[in-house]
C-alpha atoms as a PDB file:
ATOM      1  CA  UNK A   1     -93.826 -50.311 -61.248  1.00  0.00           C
ATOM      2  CA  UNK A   2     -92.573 -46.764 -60.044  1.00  0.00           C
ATOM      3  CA  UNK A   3     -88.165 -47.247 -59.848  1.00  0.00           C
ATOM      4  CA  UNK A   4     -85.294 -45.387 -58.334  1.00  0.00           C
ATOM      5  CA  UNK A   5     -82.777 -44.714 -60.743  1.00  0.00           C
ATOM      6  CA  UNK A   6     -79.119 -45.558 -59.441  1.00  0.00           C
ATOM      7  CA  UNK A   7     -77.511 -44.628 -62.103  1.00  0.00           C
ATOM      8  CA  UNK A   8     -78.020 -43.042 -65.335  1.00  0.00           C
ATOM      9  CA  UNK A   9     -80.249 -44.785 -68.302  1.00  0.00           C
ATOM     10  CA  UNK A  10     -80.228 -44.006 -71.263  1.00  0.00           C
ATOM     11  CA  UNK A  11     -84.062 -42.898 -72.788  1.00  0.00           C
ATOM     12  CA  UNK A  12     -85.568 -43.512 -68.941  1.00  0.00           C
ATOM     13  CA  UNK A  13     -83.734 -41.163 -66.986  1.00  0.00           C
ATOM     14  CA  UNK A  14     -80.848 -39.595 -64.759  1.00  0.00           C
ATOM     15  CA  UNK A  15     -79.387 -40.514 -61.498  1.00  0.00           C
ATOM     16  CA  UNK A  16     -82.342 -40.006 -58.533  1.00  0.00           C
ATOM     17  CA  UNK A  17     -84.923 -39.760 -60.930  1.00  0.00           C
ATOM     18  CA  UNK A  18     -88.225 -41.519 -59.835  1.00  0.00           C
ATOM     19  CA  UNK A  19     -89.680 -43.306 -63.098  1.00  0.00           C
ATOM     20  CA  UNK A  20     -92.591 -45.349 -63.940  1.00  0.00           C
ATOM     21  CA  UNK A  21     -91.929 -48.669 -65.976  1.00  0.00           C
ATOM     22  CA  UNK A  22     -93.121 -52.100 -66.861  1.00  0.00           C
ATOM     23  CA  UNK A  23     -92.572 -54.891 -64.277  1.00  0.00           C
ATOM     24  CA  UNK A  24     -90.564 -56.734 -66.604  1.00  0.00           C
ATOM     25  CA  UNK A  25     -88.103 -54.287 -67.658  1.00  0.00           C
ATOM     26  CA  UNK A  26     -88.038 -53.287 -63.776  1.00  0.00           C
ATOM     27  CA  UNK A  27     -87.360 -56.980 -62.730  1.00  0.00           C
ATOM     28  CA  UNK A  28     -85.193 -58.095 -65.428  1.00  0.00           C
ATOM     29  CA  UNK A  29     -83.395 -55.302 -66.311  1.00  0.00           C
ATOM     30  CA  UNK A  30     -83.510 -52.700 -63.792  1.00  0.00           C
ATOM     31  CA  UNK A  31     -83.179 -53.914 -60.677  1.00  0.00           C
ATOM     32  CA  UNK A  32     -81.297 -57.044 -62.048  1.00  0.00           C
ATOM     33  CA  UNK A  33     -78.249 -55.008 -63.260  1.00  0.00           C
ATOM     34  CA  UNK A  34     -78.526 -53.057 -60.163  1.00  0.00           C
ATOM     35  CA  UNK A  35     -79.552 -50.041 -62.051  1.00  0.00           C
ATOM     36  CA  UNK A  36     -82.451 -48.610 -59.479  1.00  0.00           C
ATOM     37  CA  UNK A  37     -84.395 -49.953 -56.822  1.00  0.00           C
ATOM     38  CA  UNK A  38     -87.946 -50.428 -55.926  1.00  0.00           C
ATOM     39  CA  UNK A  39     -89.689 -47.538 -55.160  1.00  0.00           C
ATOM     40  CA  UNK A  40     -90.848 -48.231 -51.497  1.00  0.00           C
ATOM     41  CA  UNK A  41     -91.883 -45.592 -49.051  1.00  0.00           C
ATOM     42  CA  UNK A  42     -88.070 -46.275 -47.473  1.00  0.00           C
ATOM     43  CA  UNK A  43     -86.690 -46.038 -50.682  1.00  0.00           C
ATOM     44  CA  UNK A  44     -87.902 -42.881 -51.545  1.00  0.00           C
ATOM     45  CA  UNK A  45     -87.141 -41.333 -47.505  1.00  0.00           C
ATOM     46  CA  UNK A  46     -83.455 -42.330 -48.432  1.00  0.00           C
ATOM     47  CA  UNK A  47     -83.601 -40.319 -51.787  1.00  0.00           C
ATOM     48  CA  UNK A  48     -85.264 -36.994 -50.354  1.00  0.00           C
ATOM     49  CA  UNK A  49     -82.638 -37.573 -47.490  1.00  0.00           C
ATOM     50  CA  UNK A  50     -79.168 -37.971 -49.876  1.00  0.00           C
ATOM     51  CA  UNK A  51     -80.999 -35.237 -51.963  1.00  0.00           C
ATOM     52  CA  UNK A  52     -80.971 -33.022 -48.976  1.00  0.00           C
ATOM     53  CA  UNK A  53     -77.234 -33.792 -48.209  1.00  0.00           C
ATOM     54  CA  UNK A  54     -76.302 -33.086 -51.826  1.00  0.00           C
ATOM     55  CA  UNK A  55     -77.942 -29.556 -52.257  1.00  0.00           C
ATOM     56  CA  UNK A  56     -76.236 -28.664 -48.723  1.00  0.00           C
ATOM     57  CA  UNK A  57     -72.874 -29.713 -49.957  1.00  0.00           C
ATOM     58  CA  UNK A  58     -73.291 -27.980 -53.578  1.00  0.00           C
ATOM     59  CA  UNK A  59     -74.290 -24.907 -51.129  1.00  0.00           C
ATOM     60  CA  UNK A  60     -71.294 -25.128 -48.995  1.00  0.00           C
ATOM     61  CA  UNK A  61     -69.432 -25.254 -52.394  1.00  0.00           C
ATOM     62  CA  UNK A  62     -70.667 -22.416 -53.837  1.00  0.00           C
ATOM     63  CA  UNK A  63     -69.786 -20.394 -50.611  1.00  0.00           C
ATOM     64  CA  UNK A  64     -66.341 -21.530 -50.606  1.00  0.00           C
ATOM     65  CA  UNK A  65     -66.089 -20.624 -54.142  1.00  0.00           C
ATOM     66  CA  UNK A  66     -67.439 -17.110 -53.804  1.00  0.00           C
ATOM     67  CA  UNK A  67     -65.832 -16.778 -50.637  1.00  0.00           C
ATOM     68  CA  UNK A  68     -62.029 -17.423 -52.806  1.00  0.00           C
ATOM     69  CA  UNK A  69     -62.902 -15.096 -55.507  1.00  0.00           C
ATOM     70  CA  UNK A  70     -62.852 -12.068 -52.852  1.00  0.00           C
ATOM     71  CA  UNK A  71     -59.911 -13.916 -51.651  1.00  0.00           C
ATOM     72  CA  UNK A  72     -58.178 -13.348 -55.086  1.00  0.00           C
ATOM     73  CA  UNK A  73     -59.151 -10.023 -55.301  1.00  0.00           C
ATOM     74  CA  UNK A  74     -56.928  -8.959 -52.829  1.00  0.00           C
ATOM     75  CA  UNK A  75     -53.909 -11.069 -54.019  1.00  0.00           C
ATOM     76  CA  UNK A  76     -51.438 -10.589 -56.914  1.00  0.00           C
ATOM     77  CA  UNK A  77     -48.676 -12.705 -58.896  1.00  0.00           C
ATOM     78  CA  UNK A  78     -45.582 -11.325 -60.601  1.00  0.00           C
ATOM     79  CA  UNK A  79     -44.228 -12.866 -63.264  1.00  0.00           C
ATOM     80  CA  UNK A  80     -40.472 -11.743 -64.329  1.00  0.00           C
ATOM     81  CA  UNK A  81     -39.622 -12.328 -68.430  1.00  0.00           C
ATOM     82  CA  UNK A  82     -36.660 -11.298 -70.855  1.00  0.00           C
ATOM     83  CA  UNK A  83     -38.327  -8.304 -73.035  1.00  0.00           C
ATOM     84  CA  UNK A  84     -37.770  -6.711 -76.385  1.00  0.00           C
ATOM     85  CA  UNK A  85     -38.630  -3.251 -77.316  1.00  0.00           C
ATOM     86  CA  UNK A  86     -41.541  -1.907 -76.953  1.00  0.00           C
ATOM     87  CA  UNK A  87     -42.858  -4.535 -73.949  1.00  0.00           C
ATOM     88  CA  UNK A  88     -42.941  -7.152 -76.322  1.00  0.00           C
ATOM     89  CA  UNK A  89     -41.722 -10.431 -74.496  1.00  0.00           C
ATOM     90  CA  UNK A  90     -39.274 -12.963 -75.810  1.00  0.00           C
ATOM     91  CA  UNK A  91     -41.790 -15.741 -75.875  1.00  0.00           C
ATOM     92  CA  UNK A  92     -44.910 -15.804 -73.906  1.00  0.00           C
ATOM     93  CA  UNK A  93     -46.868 -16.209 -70.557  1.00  0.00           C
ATOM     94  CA  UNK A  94     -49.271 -19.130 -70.188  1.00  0.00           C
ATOM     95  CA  UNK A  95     -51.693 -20.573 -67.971  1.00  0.00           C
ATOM     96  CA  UNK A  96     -49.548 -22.762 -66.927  1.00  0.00           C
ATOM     97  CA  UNK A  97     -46.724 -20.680 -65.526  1.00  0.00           C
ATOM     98  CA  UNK A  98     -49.347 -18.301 -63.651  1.00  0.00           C
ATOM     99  CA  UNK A  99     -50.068 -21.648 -62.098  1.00  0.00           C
ATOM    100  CA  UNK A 100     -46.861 -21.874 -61.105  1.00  0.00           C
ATOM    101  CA  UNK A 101     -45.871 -18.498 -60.030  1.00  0.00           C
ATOM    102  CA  UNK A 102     -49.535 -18.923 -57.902  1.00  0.00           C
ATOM    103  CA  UNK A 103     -48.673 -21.871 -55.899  1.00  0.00           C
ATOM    104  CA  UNK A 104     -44.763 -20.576 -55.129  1.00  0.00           C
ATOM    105  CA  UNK A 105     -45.576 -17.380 -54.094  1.00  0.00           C
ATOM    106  CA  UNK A 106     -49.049 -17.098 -52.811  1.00  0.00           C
ATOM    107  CA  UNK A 107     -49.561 -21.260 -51.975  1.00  0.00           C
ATOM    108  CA  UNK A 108     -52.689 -21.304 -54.111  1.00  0.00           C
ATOM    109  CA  UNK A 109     -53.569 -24.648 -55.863  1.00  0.00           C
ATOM    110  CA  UNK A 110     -54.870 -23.516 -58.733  1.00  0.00           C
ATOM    111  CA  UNK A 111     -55.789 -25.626 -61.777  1.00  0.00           C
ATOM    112  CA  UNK A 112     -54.129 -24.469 -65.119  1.00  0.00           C
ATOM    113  CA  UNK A 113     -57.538 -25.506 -66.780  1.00  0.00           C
ATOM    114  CA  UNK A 114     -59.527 -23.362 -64.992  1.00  0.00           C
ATOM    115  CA  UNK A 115     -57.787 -20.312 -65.944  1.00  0.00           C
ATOM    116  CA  UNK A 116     -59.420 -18.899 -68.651  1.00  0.00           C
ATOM    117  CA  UNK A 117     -56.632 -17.255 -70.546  1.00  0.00           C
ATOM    118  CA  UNK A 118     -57.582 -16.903 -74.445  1.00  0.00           C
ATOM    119  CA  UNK A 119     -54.534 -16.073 -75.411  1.00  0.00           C
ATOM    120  CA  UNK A 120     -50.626 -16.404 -73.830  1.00  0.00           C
ATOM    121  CA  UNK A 121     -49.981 -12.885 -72.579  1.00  0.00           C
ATOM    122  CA  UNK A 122     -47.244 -11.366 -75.499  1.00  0.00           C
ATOM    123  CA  UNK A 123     -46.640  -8.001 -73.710  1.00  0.00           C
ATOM    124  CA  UNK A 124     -45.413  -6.707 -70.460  1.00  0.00           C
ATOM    125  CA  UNK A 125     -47.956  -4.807 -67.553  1.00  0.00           C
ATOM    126  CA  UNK A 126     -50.864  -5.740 -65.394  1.00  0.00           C
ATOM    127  CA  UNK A 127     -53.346  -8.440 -67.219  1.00  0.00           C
ATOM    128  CA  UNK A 128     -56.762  -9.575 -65.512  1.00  0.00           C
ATOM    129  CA  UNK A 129     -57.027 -13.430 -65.448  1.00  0.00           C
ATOM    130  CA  UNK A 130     -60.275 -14.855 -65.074  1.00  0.00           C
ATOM    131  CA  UNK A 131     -60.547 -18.263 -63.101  1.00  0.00           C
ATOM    132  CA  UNK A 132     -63.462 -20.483 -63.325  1.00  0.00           C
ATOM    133  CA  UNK A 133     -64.005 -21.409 -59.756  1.00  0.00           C
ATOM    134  CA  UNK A 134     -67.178 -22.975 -60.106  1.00  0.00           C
ATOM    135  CA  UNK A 135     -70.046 -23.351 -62.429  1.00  0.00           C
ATOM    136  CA  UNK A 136     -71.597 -19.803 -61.201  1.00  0.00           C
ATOM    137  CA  UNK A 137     -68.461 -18.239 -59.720  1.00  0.00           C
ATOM    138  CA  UNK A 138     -65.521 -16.944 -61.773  1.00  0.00           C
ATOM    139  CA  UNK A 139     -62.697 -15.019 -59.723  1.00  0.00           C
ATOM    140  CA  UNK A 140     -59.984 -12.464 -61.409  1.00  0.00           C
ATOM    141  CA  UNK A 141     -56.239 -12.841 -60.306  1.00  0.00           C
ATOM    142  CA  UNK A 142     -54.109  -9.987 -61.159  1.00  0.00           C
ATOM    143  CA  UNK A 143     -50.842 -11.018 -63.253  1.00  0.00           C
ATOM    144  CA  UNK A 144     -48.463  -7.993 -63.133  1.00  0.00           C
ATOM    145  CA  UNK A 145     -45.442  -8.914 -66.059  1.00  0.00           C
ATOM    146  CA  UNK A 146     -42.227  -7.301 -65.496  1.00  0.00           C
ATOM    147  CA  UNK A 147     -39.072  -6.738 -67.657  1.00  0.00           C
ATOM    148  CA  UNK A 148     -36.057  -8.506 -66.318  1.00  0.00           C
END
C-alpha cells in the first residue's frame, strides 16, 4: 500500500514523503497513529498542492533575507566603551550588546544567536559582524567601537 507520510518515521521516511509499505503496518500502525494517509489520487493533489505553497514561501523567504542583507550594508551601530591604552577595552563587546545597540538605534530585531561573532570584540575600531540571516544568506553589520 503506497502512504503519505504526516510526519516523520523513523527508517520509512520524512514528512511528505510518498512510501510503499505492507497493508498491515499501513493499517495498524500508520494510519492508526495518524502518522500518513492513504495514498489516493486526492491525497496526493493535496501534497503537490501544500508542496507548491511551501517552496513559494521558502522563496519569498529567501528574498526577504537577501533583500535585508543589502539593507545592512548600508547601516551601522556604534558602540561607546571605557578603554585602556593602546585600544584595549575594559572588558569586552558581545553579541549580545550589538543586539542591543541594533534594536535602540537602528529598530532592527536581530537575534543574538544569529550573529556569528567568534570572539567578544577586545579592541576599539570598525569590526565586520557576520549575521546568519538564513540558511544561504549571511549579511555583515558594521560595529564601529569608540573610546568614551
Amino acid at each position: 500500500m503506497k502512504v503519505i507520510l504526516l510526519e516523520d518515521v523513523k527508517s520509512l521516511g520524512k514528512k511528505g514523503d510518498l512510501v510503499e509499505v505492507n497493508d498491515g503496518y499501513a493499517r495498524n500502525f500508520i494510519l492508526a497513529k495518524k502518522l500518513g494517509l492513504e495514498a489516493t489520487p486526492k491525497n496526493m493533489n493535496d501534497l503537490k498542492l501544500k508542496k507548491a505553497h511551501q517552496d513559494k514561501l521558502a522563496a519569498e523567504r529567501l528574498e526577504e533575507a537577501k533583500s535585508f542583507a543589502e539593507d545592512l550594508k548600508k547601516v551601522q551601530v556604534t558602540l561607546k566603551i571605557k578603554a585602556g591604552e593602546g585600544g584595549r577595552l575594559f572588558g569586552s563587546i558581545s553579541s549580545k550588546e550589538i543586539a542591543q545597540a541594533a534594536k535602540e538605534q537602528l529598530d532592527l530585531e536581530i537575534d543574538k544567536k544569529k550573529l556569528v561573532l567568534p570572539s567578544p570584540i577586545k579592541a576599539v575600531g570598525t569590526t565586520m559582524v557576520p549575521i546568519k540571516l538564513h540558511p544561504q544568506v549571511t549579511g555583515e553589520l558594521k560595529v564601529v567601537v569608540q573610546e568614551i
